[in-house]
Every structure is written in C-alpha cells, then in structure tokens.
PDB file of N, CA and C in Angstrom:
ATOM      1  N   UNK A   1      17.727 -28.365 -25.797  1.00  0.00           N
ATOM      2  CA  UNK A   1      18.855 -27.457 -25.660  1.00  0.00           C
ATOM      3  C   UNK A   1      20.148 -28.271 -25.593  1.00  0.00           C
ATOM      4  N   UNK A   2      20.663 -27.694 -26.359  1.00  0.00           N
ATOM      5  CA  UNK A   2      22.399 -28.115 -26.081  1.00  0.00           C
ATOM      6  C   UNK A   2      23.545 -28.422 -24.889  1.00  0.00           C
ATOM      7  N   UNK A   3      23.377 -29.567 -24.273  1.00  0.00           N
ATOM      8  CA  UNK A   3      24.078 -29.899 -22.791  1.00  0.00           C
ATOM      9  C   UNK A   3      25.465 -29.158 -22.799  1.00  0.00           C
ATOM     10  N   UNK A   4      25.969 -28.615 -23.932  1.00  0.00           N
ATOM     11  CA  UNK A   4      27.248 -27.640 -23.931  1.00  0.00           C
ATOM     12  C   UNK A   4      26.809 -26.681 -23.442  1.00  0.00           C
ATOM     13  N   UNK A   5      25.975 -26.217 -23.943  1.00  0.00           N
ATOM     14  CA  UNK A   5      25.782 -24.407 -24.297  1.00  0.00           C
ATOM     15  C   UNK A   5      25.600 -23.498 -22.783  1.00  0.00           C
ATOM     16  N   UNK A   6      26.573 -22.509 -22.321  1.00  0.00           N
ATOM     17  CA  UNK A   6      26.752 -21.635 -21.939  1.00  0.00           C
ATOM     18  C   UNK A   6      25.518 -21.859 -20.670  1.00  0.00           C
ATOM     19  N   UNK A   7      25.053 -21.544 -19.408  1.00  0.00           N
ATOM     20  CA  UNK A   7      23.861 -21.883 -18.511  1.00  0.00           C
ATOM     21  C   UNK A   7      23.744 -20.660 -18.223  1.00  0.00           C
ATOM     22  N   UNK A   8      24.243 -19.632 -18.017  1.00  0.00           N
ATOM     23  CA  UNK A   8      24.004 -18.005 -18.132  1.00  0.00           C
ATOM     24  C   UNK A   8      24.782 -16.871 -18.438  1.00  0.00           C
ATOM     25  N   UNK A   9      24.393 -15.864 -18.508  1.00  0.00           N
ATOM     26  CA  UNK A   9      25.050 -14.868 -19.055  1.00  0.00           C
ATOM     27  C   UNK A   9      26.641 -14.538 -18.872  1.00  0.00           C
ATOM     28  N   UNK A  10      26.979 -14.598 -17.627  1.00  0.00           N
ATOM     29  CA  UNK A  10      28.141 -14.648 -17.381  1.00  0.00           C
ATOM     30  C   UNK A  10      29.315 -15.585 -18.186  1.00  0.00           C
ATOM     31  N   UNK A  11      28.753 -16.880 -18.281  1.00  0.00           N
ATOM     32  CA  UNK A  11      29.446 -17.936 -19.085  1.00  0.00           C
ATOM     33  C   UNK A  11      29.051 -18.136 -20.239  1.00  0.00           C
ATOM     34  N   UNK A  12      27.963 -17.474 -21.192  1.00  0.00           N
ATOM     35  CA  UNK A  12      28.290 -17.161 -22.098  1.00  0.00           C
ATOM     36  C   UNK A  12      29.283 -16.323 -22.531  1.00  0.00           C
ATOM     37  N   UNK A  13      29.446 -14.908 -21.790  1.00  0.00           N
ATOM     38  CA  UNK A  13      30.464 -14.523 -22.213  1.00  0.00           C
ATOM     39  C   UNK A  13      31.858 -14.441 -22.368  1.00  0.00           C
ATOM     40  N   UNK A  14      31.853 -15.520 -21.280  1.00  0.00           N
ATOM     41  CA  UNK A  14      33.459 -16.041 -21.123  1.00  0.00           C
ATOM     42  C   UNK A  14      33.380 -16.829 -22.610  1.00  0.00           C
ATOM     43  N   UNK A  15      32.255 -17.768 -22.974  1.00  0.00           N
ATOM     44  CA  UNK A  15      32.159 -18.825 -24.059  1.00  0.00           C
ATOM     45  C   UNK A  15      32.455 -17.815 -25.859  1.00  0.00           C
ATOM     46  N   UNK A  16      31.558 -16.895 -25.203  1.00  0.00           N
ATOM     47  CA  UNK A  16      32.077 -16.305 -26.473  1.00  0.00           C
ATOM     48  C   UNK A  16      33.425 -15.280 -27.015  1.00  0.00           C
ATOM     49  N   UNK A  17      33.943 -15.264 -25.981  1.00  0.00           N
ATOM     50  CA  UNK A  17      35.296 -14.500 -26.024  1.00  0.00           C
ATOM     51  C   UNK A  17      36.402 -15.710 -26.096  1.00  0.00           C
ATOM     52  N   UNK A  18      36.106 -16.559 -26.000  1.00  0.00           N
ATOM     53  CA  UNK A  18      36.852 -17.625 -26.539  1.00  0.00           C
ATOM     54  C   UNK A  18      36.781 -18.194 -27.498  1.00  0.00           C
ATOM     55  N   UNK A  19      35.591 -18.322 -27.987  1.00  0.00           N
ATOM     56  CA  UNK A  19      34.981 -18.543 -29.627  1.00  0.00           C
ATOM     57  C   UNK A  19      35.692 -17.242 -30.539  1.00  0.00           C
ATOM     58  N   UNK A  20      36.178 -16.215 -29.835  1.00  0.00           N
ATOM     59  CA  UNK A  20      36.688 -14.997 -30.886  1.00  0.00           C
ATOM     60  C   UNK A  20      35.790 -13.971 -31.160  1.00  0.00           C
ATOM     61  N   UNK A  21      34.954 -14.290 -30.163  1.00  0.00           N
ATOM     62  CA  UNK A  21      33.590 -13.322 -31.140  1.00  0.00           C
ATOM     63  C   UNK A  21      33.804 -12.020 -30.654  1.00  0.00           C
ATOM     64  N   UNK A  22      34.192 -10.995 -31.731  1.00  0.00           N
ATOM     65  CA  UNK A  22      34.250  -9.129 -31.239  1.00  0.00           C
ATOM     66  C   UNK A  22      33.222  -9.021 -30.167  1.00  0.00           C
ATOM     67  N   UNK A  23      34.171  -7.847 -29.350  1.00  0.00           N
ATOM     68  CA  UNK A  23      32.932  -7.803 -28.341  1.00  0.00           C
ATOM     69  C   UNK A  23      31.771  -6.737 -28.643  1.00  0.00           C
ATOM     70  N   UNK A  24      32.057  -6.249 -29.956  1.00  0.00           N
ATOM     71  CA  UNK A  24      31.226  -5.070 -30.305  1.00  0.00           C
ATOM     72  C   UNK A  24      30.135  -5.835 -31.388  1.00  0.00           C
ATOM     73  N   UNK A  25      30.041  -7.014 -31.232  1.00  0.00           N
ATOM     74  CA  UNK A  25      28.803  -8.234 -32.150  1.00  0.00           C
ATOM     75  C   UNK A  25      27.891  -8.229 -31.400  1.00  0.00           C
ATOM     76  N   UNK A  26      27.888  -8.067 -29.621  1.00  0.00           N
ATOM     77  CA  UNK A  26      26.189  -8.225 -29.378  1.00  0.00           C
ATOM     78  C   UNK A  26      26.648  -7.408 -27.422  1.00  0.00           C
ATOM     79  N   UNK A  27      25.457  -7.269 -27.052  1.00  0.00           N
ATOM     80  CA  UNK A  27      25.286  -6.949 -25.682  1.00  0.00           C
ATOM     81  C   UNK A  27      24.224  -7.966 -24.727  1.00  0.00           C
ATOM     82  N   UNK A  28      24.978  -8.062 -23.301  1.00  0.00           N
ATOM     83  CA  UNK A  28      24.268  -8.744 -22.355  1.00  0.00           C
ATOM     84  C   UNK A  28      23.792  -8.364 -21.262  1.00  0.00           C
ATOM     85  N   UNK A  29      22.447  -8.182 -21.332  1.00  0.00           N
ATOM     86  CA  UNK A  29      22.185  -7.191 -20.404  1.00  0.00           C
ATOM     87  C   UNK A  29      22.840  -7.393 -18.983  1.00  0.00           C
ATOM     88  N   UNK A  30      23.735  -6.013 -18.313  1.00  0.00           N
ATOM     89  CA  UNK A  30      23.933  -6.709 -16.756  1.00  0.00           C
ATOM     90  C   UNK A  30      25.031  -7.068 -16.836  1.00  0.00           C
ATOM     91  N   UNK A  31      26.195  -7.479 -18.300  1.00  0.00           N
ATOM     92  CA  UNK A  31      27.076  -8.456 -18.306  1.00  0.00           C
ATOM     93  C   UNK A  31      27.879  -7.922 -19.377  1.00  0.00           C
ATOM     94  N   UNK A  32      27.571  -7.606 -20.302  1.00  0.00           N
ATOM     95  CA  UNK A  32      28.139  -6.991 -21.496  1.00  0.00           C
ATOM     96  C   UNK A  32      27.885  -6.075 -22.317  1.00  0.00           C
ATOM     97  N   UNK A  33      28.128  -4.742 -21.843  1.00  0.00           N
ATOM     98  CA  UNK A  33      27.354  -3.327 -22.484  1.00  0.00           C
ATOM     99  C   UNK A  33      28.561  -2.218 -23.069  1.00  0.00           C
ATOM    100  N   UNK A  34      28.929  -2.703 -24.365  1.00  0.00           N
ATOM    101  CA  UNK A  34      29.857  -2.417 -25.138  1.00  0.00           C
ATOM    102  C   UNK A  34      29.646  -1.062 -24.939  1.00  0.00           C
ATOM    103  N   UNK A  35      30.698   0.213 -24.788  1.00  0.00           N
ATOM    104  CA  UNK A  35      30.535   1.609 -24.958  1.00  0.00           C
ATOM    105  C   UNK A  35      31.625   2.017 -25.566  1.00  0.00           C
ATOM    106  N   UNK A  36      31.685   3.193 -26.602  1.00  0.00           N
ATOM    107  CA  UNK A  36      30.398   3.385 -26.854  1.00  0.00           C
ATOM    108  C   UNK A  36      29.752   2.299 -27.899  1.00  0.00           C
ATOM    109  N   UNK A  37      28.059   2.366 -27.524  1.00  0.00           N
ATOM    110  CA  UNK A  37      27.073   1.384 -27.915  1.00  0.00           C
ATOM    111  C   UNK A  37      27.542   0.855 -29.792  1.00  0.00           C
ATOM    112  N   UNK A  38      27.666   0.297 -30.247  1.00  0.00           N
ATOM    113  CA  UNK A  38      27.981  -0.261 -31.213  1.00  0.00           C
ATOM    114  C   UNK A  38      26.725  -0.066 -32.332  1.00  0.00           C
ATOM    115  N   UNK A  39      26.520   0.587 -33.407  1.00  0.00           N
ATOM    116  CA  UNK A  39      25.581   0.820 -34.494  1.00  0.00           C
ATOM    117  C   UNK A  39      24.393  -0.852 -34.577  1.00  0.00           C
ATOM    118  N   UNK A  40      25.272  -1.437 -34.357  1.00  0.00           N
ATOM    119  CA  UNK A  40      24.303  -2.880 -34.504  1.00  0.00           C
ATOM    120  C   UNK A  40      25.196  -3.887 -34.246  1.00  0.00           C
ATOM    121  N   UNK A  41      24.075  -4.672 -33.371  1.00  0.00           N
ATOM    122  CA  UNK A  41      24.850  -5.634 -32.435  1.00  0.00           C
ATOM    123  C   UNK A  41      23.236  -6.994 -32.189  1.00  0.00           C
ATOM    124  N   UNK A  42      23.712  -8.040 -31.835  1.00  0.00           N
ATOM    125  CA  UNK A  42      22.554  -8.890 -31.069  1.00  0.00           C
ATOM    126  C   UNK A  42      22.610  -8.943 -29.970  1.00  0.00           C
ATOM    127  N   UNK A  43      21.488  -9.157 -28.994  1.00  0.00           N
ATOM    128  CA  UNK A  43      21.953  -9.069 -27.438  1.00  0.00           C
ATOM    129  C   UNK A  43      20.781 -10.105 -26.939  1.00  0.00           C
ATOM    130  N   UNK A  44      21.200  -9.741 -25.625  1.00  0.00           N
ATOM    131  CA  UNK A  44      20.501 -10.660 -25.016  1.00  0.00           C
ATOM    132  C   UNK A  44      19.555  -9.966 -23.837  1.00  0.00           C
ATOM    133  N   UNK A  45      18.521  -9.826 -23.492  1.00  0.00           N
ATOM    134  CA  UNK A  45      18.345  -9.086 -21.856  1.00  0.00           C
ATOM    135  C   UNK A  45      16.810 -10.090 -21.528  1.00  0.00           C
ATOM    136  N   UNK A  46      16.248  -9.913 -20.628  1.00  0.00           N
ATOM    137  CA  UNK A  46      15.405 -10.016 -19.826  1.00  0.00           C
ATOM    138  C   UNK A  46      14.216  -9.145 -19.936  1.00  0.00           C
ATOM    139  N   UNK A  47      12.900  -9.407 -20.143  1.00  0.00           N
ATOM    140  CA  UNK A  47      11.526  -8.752 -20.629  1.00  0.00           C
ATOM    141  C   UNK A  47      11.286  -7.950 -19.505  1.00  0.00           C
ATOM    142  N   UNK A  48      10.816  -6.974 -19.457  1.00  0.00           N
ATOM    143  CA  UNK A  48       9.478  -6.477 -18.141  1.00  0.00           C
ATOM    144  C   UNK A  48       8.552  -8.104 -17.690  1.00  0.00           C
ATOM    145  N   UNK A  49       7.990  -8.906 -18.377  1.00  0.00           N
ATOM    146  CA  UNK A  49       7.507  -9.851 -17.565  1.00  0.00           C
ATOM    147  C   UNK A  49       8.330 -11.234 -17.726  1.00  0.00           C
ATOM    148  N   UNK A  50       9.439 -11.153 -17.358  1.00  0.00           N
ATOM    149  CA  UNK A  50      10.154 -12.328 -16.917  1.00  0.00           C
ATOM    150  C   UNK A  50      10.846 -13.258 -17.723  1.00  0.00           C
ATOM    151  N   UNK A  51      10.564 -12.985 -19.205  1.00  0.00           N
ATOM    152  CA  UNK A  51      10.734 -13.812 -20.073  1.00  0.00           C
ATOM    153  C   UNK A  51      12.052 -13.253 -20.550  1.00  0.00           C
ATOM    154  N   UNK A  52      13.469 -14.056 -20.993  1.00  0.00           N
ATOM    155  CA  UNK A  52      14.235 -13.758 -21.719  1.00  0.00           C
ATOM    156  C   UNK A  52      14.051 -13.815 -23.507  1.00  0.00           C
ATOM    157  N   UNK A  53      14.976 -12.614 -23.740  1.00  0.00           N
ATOM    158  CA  UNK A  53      14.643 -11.968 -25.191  1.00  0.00           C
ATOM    159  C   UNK A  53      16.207 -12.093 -26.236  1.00  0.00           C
ATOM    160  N   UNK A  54      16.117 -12.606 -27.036  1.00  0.00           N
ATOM    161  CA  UNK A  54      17.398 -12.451 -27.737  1.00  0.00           C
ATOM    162  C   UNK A  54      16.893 -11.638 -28.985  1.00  0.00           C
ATOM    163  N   UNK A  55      18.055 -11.176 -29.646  1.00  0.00           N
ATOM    164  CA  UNK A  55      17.111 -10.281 -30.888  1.00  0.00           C
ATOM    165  C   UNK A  55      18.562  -9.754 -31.712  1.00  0.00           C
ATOM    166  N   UNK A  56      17.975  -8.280 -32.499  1.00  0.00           N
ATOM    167  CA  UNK A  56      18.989  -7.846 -33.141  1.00  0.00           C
ATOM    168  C   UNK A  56      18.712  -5.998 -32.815  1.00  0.00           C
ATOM    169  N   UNK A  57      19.808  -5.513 -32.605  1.00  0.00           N
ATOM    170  CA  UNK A  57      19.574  -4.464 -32.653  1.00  0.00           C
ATOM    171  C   UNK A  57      20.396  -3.358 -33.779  1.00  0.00           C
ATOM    172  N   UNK A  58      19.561  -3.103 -34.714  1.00  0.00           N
ATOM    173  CA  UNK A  58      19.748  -2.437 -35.792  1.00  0.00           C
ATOM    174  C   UNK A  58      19.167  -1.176 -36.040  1.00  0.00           C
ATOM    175  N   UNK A  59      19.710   0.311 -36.527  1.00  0.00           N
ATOM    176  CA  UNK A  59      19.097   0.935 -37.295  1.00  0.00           C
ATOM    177  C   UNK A  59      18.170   2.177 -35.637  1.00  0.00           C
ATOM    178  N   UNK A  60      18.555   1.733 -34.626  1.00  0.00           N
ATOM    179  CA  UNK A  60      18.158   2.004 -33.569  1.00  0.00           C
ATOM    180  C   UNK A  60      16.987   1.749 -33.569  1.00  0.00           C
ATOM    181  N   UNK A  61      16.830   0.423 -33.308  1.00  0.00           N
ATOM    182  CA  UNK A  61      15.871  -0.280 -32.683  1.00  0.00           C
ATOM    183  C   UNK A  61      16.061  -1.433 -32.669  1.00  0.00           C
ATOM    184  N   UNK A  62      15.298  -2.393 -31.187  1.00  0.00           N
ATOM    185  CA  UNK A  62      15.066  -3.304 -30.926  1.00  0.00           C
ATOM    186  C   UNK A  62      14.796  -4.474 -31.871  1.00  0.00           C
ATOM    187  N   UNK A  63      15.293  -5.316 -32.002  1.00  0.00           N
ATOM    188  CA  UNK A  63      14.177  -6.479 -33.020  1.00  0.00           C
ATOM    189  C   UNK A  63      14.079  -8.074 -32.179  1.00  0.00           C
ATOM    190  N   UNK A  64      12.962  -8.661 -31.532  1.00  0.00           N
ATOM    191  CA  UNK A  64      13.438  -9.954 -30.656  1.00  0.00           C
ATOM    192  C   UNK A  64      13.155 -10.561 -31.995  1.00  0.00           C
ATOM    193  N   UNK A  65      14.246 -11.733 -31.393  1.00  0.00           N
ATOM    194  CA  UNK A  65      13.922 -12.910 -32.344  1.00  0.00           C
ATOM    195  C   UNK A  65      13.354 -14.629 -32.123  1.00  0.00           C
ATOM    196  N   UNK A  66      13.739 -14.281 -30.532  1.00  0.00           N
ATOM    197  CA  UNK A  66      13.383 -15.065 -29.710  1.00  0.00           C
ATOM    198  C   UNK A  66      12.947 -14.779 -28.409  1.00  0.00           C
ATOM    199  N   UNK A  67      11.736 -15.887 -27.667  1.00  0.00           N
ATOM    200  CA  UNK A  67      11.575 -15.160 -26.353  1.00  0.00           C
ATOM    201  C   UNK A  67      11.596 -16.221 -25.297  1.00  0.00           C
ATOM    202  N   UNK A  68      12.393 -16.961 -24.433  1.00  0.00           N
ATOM    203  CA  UNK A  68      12.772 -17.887 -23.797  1.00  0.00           C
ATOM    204  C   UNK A  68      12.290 -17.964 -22.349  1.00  0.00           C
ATOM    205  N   UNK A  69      12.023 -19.105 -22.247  1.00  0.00           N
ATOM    206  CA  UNK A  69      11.650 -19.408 -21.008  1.00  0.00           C
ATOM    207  C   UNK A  69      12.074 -19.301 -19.967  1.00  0.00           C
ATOM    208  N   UNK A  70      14.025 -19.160 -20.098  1.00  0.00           N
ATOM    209  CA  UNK A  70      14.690 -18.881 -19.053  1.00  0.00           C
ATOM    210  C   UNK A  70      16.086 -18.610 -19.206  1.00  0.00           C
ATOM    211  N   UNK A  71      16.796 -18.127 -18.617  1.00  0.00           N
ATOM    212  CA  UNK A  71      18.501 -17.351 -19.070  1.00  0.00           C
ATOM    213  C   UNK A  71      18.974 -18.423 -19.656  1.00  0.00           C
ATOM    214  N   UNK A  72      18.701 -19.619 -19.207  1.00  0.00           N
ATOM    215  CA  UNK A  72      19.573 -20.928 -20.197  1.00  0.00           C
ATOM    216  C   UNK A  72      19.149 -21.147 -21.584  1.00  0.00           C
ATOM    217  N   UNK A  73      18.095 -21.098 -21.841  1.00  0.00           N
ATOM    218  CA  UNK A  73      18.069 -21.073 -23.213  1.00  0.00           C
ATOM    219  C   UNK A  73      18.011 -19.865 -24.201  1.00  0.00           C
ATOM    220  N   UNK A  74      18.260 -18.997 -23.243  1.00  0.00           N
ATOM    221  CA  UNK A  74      18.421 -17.219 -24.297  1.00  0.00           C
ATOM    222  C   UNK A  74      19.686 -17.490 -24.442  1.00  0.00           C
ATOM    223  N   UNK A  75      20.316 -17.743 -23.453  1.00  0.00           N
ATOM    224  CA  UNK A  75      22.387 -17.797 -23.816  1.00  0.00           C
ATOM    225  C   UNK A  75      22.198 -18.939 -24.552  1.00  0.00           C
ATOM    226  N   UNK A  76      21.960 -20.032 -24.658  1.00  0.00           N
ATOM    227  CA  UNK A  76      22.538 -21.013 -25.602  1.00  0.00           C
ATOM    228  C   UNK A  76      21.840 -20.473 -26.809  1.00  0.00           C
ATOM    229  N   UNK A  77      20.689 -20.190 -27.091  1.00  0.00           N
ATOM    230  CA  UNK A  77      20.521 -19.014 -28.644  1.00  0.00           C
ATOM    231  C   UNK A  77      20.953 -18.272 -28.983  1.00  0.00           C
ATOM    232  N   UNK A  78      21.941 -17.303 -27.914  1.00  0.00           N
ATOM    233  CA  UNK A  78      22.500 -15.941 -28.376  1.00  0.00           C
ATOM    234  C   UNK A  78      24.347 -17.031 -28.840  1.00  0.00           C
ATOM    235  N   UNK A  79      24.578 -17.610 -28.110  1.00  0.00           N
ATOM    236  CA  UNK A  79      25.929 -18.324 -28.362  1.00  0.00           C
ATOM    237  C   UNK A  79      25.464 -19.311 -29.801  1.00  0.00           C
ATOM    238  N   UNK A  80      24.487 -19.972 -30.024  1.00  0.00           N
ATOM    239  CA  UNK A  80      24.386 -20.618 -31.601  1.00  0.00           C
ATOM    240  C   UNK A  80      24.420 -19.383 -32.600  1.00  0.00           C
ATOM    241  N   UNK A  81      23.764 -17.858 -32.230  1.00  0.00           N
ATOM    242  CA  UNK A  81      23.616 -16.657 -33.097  1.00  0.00           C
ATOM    243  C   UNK A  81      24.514 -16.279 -33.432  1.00  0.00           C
ATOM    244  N   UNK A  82      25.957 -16.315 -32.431  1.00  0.00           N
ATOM    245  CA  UNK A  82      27.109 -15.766 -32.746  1.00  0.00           C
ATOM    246  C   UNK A  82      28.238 -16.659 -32.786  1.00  0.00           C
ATOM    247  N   UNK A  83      28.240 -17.549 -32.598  1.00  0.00           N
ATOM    248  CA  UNK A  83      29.356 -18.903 -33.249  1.00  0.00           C
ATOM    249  C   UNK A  83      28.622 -19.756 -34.668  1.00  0.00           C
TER     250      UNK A  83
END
C-alpha cells in the first residue's frame, strides 16, 4: 500500500476534495452520502462480516470490486479509483 494514501475514510475525503474529485463520483459509507443519491457513483462501505468493500454502483446495483482487509486499504483503492 501506498505510505501516502489517505488511512481512513474521513481523510480520504478531505484527500479527495482536494484532488477536485465531484462529490457526486462516489459515496463513503458513514462519511459521504451524496443526496439526492447520484445515478452512479463508486463507494466505499464496510461488509456484514468485517471486511471493507470498494465497488461501483451502477444501474441500481451494487458491484464490489474489491474486498480489503481493513479501512486503510479500501481508502487508498477508492482514492487510486478516483484520482
């Protein structure tokens, strides 16, 4: 993982609002829940069993694309996804 990249949700999103990134490009669960909900966006949230999930959400539905071991490496994937 990237010794830059963002260590949780919160500072990703400071990271990516400074990178420029619309805030209607993705949601964080807990942290960034664009309303109203945006047609398609990538986000980030947390599984039912513990595991963090990054993905795409299109077309109304879910898609993971990744499933992480822990909030630090879902934010530094969701911040490489959108910078």
């Amino acid at each position: 993982m990237d010794r830059d990249a963002p260590p949780d949700r919160w500072a990703v999103r400071t990271a990516l609002r400074a990178a420029g990134v619309a805030d209607g490009h993705y949601r964080i669960e807990g942290v960034h829940e664009p309303v109203p909900t945006p047609p398609d966006f990538l986000f980030l949230r947390q599984a039912p069993d513990g595991a963090w999930e990054t993905g795409a959400y299109e077309r109304g539905a879910h898609h993971v694309i990744g499933r992480h071991p822990d909030e630090a490496a879902a934010c530094a994937h969701l911040f490489r996804l959108l910078t």
